[in-house]
N, C-alpha and C. Protein backbone atom coordinates (compact mmCIF):
# COMPACT_ATOMS: atom_id res chain seq x y z
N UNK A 1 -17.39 -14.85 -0.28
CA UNK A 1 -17.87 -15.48 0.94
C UNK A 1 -18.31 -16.92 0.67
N UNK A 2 -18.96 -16.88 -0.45
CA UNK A 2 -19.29 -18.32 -0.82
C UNK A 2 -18.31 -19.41 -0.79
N UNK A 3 -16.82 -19.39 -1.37
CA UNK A 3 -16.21 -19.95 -1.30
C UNK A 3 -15.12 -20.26 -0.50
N UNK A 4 -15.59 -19.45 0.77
CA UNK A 4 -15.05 -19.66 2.27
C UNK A 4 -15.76 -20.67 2.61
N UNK A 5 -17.16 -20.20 2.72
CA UNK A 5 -17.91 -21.68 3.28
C UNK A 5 -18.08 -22.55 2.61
N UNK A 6 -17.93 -23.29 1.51
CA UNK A 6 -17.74 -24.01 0.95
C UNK A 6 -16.44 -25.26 1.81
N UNK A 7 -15.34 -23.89 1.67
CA UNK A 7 -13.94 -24.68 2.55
C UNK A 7 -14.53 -24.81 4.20
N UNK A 8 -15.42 -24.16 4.62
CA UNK A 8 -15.44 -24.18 5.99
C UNK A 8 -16.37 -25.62 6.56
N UNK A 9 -17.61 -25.79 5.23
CA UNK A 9 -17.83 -26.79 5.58
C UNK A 9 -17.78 -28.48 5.18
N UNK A 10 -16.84 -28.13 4.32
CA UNK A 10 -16.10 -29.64 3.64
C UNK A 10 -14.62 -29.94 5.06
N UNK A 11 -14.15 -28.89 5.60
CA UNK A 11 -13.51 -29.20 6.85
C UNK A 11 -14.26 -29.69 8.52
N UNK A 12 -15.59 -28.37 8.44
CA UNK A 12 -16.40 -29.35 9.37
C UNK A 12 -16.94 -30.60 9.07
N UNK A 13 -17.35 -31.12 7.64
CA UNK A 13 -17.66 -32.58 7.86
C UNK A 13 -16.56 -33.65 7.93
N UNK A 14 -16.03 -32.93 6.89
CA UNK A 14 -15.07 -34.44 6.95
C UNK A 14 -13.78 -34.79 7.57
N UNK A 15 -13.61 -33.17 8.05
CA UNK A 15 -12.32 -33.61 8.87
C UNK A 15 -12.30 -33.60 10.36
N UNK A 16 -13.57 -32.85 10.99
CA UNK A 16 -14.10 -32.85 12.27
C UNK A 16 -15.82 -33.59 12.77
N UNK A 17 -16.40 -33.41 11.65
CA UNK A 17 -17.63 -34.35 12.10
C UNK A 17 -17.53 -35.69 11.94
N UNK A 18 -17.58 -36.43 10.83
CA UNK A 18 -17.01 -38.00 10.60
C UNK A 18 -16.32 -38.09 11.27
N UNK A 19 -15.15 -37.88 11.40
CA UNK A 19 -13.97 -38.39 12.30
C UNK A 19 -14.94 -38.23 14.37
N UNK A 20 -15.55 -37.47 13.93
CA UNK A 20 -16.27 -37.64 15.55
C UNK A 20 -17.48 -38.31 15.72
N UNK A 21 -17.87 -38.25 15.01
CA UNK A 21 -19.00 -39.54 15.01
C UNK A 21 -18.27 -41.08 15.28
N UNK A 22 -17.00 -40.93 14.15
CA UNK A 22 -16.58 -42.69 14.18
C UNK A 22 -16.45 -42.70 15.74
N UNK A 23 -15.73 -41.90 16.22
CA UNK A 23 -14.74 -41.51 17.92
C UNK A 23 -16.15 -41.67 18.51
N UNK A 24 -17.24 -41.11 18.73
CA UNK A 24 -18.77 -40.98 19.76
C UNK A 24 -18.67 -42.49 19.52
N UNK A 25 -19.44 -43.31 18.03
CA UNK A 25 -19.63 -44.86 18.23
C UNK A 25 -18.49 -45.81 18.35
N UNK A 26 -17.39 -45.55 18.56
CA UNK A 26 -16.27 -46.58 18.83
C UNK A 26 -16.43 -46.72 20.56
N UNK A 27 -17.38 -45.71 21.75
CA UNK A 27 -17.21 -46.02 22.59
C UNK A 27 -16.33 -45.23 23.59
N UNK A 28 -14.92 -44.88 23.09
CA UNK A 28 -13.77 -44.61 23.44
C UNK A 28 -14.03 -43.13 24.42
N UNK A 29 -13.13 -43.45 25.38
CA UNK A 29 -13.55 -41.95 26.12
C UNK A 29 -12.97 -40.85 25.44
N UNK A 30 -12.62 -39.87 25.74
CA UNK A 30 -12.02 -38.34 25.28
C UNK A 30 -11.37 -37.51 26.12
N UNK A 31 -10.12 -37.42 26.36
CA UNK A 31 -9.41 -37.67 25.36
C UNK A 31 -9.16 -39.42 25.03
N UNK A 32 -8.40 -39.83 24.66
CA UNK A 32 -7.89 -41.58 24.06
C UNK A 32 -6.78 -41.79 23.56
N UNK A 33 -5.96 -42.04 23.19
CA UNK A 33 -4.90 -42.21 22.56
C UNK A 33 -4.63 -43.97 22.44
N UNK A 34 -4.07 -44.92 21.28
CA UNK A 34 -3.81 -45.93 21.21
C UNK A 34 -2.26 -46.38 21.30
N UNK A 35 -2.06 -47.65 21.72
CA UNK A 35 -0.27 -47.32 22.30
C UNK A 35 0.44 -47.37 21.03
N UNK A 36 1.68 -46.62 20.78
CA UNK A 36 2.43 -46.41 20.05
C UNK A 36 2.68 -47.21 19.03
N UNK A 37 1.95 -48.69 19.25
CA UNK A 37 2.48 -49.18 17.77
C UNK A 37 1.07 -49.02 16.97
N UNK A 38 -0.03 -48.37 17.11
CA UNK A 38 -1.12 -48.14 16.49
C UNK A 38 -1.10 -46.46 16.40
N UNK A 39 -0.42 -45.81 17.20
CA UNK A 39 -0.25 -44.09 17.30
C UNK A 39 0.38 -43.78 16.05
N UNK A 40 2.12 -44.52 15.91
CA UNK A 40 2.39 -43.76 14.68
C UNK A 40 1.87 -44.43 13.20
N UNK A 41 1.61 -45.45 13.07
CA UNK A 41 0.84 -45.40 11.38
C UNK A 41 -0.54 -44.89 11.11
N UNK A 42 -1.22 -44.52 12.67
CA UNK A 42 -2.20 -43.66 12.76
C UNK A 42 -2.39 -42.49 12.34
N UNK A 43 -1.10 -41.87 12.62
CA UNK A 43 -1.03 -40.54 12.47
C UNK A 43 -0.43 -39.94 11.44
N UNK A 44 0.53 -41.18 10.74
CA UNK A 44 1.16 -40.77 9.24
C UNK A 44 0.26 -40.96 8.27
N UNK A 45 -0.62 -41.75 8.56
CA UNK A 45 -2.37 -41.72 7.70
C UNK A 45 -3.00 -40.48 7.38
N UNK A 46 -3.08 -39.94 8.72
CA UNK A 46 -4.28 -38.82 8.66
C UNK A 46 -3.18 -37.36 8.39
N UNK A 47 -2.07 -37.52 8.29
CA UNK A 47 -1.23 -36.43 7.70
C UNK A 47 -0.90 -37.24 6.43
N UNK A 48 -0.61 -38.03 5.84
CA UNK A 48 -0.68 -38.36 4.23
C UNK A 48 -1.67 -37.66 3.65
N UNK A 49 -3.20 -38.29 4.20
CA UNK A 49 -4.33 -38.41 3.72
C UNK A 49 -4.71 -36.50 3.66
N UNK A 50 -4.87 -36.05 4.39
CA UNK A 50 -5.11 -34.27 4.58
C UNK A 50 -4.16 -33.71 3.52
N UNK A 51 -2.83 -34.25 3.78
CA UNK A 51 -1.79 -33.06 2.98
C UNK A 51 -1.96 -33.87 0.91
N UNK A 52 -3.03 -34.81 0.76
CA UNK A 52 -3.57 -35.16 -0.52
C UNK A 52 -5.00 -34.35 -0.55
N UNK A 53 -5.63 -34.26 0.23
CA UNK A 53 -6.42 -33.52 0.00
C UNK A 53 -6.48 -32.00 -0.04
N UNK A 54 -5.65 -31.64 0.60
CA UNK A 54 -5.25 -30.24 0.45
C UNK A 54 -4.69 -30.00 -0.56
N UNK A 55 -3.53 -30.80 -1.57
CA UNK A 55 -3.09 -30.29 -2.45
C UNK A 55 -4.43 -30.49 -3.78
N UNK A 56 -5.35 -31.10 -3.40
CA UNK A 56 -6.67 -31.42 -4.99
C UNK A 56 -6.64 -30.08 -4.31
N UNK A 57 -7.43 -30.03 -3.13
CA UNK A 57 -8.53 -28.76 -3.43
C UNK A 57 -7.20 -27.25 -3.57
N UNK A 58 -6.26 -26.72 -3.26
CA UNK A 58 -4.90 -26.12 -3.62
C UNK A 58 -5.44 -25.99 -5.62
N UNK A 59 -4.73 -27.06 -6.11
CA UNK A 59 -4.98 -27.47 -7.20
C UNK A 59 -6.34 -26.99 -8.08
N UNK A 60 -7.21 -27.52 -7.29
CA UNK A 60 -8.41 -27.59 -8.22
C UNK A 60 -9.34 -25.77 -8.25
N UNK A 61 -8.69 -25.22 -6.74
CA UNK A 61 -8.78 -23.79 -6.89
C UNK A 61 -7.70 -23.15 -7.98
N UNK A 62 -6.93 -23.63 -8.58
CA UNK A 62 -5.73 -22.77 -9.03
C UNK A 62 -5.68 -23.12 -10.58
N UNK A 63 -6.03 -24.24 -10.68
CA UNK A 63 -6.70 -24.91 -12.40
C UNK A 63 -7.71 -25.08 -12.89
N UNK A 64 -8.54 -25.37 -12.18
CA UNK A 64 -10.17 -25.56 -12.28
C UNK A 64 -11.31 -24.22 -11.56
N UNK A 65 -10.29 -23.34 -10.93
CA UNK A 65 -10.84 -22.03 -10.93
C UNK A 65 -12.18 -22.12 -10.38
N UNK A 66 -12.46 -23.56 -9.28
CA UNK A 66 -13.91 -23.01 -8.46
C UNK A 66 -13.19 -24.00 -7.06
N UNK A 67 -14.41 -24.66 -6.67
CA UNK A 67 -14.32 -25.26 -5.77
C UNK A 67 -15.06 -26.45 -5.40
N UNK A 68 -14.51 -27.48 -4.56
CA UNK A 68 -14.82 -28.97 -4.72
C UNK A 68 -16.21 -29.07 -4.19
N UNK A 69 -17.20 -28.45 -3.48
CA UNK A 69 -17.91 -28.96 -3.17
C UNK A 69 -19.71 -28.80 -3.68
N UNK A 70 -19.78 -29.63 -4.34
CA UNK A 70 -20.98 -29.90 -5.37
C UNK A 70 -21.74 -31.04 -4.42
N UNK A 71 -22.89 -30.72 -3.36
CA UNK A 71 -23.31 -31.23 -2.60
C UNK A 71 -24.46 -32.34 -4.08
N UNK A 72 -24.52 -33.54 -4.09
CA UNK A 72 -25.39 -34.13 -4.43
C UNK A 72 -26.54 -32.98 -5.98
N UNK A 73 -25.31 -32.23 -6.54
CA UNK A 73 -26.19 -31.20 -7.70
C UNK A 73 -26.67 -30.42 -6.64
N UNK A 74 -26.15 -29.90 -5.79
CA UNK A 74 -26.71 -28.32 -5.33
C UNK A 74 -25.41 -27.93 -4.96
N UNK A 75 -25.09 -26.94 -5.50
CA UNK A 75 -23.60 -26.19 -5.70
C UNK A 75 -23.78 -25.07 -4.15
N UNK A 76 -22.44 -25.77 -3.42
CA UNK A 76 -22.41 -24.98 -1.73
C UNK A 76 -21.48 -23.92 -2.54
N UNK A 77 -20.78 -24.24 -3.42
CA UNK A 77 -19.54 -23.35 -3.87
C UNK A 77 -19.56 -23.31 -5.60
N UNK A 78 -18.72 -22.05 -5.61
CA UNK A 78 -18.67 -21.97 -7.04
C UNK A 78 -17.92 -23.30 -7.68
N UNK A 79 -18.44 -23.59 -8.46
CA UNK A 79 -18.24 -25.14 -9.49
C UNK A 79 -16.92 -24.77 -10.29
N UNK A 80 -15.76 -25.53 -10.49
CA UNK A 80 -15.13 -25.48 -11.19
C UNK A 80 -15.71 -24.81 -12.96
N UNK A 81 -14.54 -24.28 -13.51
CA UNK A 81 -14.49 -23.88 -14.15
C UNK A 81 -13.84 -24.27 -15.51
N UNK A 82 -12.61 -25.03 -15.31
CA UNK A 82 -11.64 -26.27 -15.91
C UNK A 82 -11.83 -27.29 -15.98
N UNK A 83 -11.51 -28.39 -16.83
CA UNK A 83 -11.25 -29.84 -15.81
C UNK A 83 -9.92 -30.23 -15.43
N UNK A 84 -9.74 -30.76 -14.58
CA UNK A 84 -8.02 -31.18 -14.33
C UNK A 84 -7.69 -32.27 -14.56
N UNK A 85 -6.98 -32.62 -15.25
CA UNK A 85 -6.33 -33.51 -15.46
C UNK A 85 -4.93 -33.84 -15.40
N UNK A 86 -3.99 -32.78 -14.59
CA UNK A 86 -2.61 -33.21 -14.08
C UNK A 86 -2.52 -32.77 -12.33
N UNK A 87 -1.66 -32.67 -11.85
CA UNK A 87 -1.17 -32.84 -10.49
C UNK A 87 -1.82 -33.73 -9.94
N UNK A 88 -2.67 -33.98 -8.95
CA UNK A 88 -3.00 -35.02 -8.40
C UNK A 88 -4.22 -35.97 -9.51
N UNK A 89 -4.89 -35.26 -9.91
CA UNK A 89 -5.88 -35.61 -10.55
C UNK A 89 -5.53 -36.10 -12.29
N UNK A 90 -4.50 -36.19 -12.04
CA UNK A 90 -3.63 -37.17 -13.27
C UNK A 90 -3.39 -38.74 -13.13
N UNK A 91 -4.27 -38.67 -11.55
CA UNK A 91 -4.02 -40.56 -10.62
C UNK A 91 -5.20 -40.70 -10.49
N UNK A 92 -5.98 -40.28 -10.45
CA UNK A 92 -7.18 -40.39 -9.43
C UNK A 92 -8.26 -39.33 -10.27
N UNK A 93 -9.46 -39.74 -10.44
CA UNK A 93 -10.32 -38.44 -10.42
C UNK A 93 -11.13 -38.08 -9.37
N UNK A 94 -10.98 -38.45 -8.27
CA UNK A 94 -11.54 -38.25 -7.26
C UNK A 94 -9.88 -38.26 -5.82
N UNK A 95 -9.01 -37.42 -6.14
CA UNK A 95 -8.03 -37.20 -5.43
C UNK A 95 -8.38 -36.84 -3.87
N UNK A 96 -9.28 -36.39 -3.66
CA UNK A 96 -9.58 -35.15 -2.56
C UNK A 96 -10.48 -36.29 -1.19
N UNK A 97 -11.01 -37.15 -2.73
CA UNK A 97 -11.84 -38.44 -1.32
C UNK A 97 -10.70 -39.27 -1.31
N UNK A 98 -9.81 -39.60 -2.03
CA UNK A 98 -8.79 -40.30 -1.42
C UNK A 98 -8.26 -39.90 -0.21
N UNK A 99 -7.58 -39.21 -0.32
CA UNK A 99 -7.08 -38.31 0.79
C UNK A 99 -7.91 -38.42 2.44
N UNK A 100 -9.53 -37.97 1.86
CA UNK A 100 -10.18 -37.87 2.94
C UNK A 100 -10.40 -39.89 3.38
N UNK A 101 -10.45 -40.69 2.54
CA UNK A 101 -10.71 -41.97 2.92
C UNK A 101 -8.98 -42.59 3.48
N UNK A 102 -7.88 -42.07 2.98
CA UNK A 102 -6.56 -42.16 4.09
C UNK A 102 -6.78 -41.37 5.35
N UNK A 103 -7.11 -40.77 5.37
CA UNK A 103 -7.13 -40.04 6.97
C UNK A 103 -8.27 -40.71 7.80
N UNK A 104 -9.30 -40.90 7.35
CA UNK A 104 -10.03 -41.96 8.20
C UNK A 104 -9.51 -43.27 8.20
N UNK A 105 -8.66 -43.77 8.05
CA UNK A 105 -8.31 -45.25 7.60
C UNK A 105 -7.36 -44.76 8.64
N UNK A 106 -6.42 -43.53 9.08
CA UNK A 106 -5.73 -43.37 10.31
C UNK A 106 -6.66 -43.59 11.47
N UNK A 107 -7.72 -42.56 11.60
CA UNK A 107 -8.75 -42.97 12.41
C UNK A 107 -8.96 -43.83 13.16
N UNK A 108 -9.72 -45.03 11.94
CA UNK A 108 -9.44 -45.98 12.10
C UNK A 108 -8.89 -46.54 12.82
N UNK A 109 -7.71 -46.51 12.43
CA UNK A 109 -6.56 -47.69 13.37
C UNK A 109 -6.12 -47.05 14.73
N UNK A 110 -6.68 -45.47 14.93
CA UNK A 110 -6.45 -45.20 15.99
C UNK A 110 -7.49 -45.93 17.14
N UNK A 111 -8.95 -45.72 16.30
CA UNK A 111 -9.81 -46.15 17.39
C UNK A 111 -10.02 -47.31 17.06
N UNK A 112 -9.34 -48.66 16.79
CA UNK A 112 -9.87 -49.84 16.29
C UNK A 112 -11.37 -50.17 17.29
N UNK A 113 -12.13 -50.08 16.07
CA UNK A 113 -13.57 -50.19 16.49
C UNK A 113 -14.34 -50.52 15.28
N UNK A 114 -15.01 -51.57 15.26
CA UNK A 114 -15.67 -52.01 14.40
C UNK A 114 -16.66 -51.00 14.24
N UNK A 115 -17.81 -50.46 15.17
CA UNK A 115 -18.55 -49.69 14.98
C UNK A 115 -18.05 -48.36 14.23
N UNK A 116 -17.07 -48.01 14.53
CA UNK A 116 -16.43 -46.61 13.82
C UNK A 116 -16.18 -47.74 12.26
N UNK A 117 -15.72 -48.86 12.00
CA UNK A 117 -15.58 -49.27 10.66
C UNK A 117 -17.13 -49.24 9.95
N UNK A 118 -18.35 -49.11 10.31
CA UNK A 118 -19.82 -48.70 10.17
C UNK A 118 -19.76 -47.86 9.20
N UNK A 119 -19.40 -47.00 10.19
CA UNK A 119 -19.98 -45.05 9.69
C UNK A 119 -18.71 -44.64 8.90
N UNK A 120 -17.72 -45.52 8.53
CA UNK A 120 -17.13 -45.76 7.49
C UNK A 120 -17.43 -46.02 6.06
N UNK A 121 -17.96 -47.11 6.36
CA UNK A 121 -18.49 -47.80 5.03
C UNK A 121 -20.03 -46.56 4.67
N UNK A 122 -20.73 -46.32 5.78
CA UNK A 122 -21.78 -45.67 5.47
C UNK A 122 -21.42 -44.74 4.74
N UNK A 123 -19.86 -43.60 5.16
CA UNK A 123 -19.51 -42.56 4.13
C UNK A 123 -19.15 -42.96 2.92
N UNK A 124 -18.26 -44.04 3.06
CA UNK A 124 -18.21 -44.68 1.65
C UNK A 124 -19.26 -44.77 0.47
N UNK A 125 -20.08 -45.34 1.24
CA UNK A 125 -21.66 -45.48 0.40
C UNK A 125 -21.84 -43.94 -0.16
N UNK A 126 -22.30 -43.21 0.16
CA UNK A 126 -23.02 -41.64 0.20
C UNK A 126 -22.31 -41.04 -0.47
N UNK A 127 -20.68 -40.99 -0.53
CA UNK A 127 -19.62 -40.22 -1.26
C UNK A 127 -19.74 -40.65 -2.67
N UNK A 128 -19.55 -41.96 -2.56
CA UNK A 128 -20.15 -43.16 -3.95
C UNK A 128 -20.83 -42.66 -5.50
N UNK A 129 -21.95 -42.33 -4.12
CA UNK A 129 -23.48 -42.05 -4.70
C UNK A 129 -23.27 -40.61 -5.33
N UNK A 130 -22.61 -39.67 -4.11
CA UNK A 130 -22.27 -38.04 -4.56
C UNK A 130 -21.00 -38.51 -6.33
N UNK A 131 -20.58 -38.37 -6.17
CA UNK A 131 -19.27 -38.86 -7.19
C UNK A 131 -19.79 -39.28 -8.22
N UNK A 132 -21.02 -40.62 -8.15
CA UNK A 132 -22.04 -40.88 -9.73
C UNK A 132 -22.16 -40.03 -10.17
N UNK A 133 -23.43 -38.97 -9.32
CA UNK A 133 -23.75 -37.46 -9.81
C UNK A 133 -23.16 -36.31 -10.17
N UNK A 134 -21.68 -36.21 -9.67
CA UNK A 134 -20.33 -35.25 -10.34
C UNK A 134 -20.47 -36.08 -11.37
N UNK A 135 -20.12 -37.35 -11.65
CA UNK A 135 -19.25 -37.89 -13.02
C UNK A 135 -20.26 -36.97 -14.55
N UNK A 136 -21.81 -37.48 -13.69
CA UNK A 136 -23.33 -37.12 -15.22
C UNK A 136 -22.61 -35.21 -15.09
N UNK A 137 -22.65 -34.28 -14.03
CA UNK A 137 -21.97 -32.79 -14.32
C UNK A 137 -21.15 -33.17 -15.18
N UNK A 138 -20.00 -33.34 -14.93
CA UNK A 138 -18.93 -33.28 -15.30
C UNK A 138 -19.13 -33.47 -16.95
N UNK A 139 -19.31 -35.04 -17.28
CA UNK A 139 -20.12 -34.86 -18.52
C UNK A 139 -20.40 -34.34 -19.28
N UNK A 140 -21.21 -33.91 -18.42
CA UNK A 140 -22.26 -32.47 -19.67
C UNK A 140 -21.37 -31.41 -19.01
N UNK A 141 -21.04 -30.71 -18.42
CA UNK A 141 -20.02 -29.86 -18.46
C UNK A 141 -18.57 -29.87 -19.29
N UNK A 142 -18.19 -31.10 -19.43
CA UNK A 142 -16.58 -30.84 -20.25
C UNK A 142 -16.89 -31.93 -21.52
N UNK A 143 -18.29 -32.47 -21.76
CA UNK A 143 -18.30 -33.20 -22.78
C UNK A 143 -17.06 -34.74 -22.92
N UNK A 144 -16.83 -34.46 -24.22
CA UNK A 144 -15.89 -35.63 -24.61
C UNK A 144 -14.94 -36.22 -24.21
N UNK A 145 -13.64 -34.24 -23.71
CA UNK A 145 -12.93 -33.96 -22.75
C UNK A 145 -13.02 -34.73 -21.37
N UNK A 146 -13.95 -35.22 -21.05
CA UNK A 146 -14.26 -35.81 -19.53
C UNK A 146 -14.17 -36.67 -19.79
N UNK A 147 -15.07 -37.57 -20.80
CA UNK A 147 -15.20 -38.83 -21.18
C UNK A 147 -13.98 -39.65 -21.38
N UNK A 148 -13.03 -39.12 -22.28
CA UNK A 148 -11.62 -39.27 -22.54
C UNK A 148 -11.01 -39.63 -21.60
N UNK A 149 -10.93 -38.44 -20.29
CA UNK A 149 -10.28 -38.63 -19.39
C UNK A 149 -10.85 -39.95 -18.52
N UNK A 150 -11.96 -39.95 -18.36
CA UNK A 150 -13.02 -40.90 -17.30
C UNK A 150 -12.57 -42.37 -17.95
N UNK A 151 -11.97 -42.48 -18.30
CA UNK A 151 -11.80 -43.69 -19.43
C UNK A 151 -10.38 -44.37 -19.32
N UNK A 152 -9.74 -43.02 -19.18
CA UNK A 152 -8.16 -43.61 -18.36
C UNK A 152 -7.54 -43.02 -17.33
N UNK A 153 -8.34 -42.27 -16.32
CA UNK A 153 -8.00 -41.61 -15.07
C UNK A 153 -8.83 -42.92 -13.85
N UNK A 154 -8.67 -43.79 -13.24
CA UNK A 154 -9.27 -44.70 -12.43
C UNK A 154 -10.27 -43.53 -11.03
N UNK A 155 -10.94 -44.05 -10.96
CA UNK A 155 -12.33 -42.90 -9.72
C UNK A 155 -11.30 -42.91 -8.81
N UNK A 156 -11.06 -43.70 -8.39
CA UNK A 156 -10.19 -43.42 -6.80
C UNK A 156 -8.72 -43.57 -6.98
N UNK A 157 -8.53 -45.20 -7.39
CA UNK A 157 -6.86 -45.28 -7.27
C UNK A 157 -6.66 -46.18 -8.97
């Protein structure tokens, strides 16, 4: 059960709450739609960006044998078990916020709104901050092994 909600609520924040918060402060009524030359690179964003994050967390359940979400050192879900270092996370050590920072970057351009570019940067910040505190786990969880990797795997891209 634990690691249902874990998935249940890394999908309510980041793929239905953020994305509705940016949508509440951009103004925009509901439904909205932007005209077609902002619709389709909108929407090949936020399907890039999801179908990268789906394959980390895919991945990181199937190699790393727990699950991504390590709230700020209080574990919503069972903690990996591995470290990964191939499929997605052979680019990136943080694959899964990529993903989630392409699909808001569709967002984005759907609702061009500076205010939604805000609560952007604000997640930016906070994810940042979460990700310092994985790197010190991680660390002391895989030791040298991490270090190694942390050294030539880039955080994001």
């Amino acid at each position: 059960m634990k690691n249902a909600f874990g998935y249940i609520l890394g999908f309510l924040v980041f793929v239905a709450g953020i994305p509705a918060v940016m949508w509440w402060v951009s103004g925009k009524p509901f439904p909205w739609a932007p005209g077609l030359l902002w619709f389709i690179p909108s929407v090949i964003l936020m399907v890039l960006g999801l179908a990268l994050s789906i394959w980390s967390i895919v991945h990181m359940k199937k190699v790393g044998e727990g699950n991504p979400f390590d709230a700020y050192n209080h574990e919503v879900a069972p903690r990996t078990k591995h470290l990964m270092t191939d499929g997605p996370y052979k680019y990136s050590r943080n694959p899964m916020l990529v993903g989630i920072y392409v699909f808001d970057l569709g967002v984005l351009l759907w609702l061009m709104s500076w205010w939604a570019w805000v609560v952007f940067v604000v997640e930016v910040f906070f994810l940042t901050l979460q990700v310092r505190s994985e790197e010190k786990r991680l660390a002391a969880d895989f030791g040298e092994k991490y270090l190694h990797y942390k050294e030539n795997v880039p955080r994001y891209l």
